[in-house]
Protein backbone atom coordinates (compact mmCIF):
# COMPACT_ATOMS: atom_id res chain seq x y z
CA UNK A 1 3.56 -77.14 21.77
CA UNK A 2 6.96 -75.49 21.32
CA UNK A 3 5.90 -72.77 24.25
CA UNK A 4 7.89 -72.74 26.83
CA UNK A 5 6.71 -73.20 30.46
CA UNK A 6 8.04 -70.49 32.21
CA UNK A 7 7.01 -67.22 31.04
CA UNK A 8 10.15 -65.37 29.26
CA UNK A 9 10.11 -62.49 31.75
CA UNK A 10 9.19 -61.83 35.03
CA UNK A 11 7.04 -58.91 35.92
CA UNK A 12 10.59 -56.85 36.80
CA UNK A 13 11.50 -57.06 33.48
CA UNK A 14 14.52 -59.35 34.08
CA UNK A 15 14.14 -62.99 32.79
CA UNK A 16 12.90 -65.81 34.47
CA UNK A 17 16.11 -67.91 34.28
CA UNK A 18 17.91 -65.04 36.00
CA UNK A 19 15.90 -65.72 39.35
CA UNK A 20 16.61 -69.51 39.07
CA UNK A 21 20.26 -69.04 38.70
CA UNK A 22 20.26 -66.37 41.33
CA UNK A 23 17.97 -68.21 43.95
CA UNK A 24 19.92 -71.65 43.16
CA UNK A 25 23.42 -69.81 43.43
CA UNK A 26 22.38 -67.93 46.75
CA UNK A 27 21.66 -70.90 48.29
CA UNK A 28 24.99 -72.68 47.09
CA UNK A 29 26.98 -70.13 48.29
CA UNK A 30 24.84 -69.56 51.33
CA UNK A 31 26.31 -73.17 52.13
CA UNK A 32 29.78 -72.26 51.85
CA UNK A 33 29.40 -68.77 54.00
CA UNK A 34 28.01 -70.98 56.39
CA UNK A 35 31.01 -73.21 56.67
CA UNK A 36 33.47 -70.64 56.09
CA UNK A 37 31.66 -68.64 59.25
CA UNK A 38 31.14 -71.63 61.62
CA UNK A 39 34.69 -73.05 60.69
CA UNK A 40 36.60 -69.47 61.51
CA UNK A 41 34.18 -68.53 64.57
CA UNK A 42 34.63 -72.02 65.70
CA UNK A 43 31.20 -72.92 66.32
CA UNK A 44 30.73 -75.58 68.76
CA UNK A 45 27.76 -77.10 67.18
CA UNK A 46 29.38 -77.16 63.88
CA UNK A 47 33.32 -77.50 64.13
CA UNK A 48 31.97 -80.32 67.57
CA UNK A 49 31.50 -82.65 64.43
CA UNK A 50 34.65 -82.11 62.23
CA UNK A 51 37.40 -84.82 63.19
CA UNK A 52 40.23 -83.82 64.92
CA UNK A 53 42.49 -83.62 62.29
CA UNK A 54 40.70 -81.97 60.61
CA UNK A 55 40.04 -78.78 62.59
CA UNK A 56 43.97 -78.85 63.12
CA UNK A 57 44.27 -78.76 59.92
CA UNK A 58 42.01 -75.92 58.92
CA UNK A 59 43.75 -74.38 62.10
CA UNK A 60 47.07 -74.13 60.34
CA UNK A 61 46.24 -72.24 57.54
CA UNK A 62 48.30 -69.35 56.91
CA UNK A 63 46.39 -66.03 57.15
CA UNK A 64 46.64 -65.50 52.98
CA UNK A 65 44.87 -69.25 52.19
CA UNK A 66 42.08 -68.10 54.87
CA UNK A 67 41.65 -64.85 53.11
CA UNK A 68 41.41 -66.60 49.79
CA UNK A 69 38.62 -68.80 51.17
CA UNK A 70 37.00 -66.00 52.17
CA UNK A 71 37.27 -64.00 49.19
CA UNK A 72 36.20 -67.40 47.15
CA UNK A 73 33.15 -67.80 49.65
CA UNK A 74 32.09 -64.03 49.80
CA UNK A 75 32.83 -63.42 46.53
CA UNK A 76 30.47 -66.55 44.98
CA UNK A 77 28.07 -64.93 48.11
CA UNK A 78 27.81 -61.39 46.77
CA UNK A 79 28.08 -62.46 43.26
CA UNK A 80 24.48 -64.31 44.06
CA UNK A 81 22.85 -60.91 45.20
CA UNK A 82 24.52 -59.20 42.29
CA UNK A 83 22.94 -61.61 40.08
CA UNK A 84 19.17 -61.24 42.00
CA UNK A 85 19.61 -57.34 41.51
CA UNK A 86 20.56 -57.95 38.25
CA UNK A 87 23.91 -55.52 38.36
CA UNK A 88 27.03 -55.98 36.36
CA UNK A 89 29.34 -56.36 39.53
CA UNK A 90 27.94 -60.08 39.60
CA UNK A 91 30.91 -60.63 37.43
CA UNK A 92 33.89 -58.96 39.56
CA UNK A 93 32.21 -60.92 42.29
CA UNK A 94 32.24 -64.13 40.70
CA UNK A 95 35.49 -63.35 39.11
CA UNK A 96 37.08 -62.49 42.99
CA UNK A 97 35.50 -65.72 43.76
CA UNK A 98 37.50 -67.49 41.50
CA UNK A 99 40.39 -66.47 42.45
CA UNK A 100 40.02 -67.22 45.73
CA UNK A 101 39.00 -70.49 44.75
CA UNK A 102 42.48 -70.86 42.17
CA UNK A 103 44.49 -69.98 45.63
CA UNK A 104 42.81 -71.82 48.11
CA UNK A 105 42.82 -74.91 45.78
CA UNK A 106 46.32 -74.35 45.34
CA UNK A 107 47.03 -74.24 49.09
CA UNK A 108 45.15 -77.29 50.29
CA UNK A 109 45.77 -79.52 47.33
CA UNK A 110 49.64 -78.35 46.83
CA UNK A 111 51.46 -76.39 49.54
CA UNK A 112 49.73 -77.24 52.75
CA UNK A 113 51.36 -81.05 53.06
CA UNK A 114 48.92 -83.62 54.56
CA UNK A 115 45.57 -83.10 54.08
CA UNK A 116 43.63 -85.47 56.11
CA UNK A 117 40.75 -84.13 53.48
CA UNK A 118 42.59 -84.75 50.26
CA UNK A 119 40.96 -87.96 49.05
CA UNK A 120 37.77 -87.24 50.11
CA UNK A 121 37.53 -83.75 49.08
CA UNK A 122 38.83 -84.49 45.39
CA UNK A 123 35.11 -84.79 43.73
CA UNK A 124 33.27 -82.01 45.87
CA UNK A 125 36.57 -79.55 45.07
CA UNK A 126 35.78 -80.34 41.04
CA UNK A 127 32.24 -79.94 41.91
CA UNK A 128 32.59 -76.30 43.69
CA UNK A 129 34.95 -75.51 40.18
CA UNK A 130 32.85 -76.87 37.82
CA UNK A 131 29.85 -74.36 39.86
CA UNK A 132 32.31 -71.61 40.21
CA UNK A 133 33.10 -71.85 37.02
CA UNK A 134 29.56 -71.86 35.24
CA UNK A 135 28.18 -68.86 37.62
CA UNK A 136 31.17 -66.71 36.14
CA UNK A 137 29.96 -67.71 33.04
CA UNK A 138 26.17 -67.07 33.19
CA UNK A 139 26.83 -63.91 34.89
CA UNK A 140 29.10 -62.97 31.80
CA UNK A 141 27.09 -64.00 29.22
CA UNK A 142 23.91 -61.80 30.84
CA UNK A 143 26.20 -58.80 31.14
CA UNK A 144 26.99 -59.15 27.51
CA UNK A 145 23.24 -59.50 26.39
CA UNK A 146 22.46 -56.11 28.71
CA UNK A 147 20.02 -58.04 31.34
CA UNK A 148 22.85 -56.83 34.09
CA UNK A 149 22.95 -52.94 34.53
């Protein structure tokens, strides 16, 4: 009864945990391309909800914190497809990502002054890390065992 479920590999090759992480990480960061998108396009439907404050906030940001959410976002976003395509630039993408994330974080939650997000931002900021963090990992640790080529 120790067999696992879920066959070891799929029928390209690569292993079945690599298309959960991949699916499950494309979708995460799908969610943040979306926001970042909608938020910098100004999307009525979608920035119509934010309250004012808010959007005055995210107005203010100096061109380098936007370009670090954007490199954190599109990084995490390409990183994904790397992942699903199995190639070893997955980990400069998630790495990029990162970074972006380190400077944005430091922005909002240091240099930018009030934050009418700051206390209700704290847990889902940890939680973007904490997946930021593990999806560096993962791709790292696949790259070292030669599924990523």
């Amino acid at each position: 009864m120790s067999e696992a479920v879920l066959p070891r590999r799929a029928s390209s090759g690569r292993p079945v945990h690599l298309w959960i992480v991949g699916i499950l990480s494309l979708l995460w960061t799908a969610m943040g391309a979306f926001d970042y998108t909608a938020t910098q396009l100004r999307l009525g439907f979608y920035v119509d909800k934010m309250p004012p404050d808010q959007l005055a906030y995210v107005a203010r940001f100096p061109a380098w914190a936007v370009a670090m959410w954007a490199f954190g976002v599109w990084g995490a976003f390409v990183g994904a497809i790397g992942l699903l395509l199995a190639r070893r630039w997955a980990v400069w993408a998630f790495a990029v990502s990162l970074l972006g994330l380190a400077f944005n974080t430091l922005y909002v939650r240091v240099l930018s002054g009030p934050n009418p997000m700051a206390k209700a931002g704290v847990a889902f900021t940890a939680v973007i890390w904490v997946i930021a963090i593990l999806q560096l990992v993962y791709a790292v640790r696949q790259n070292q065992r030669g599924v990523l080529r």
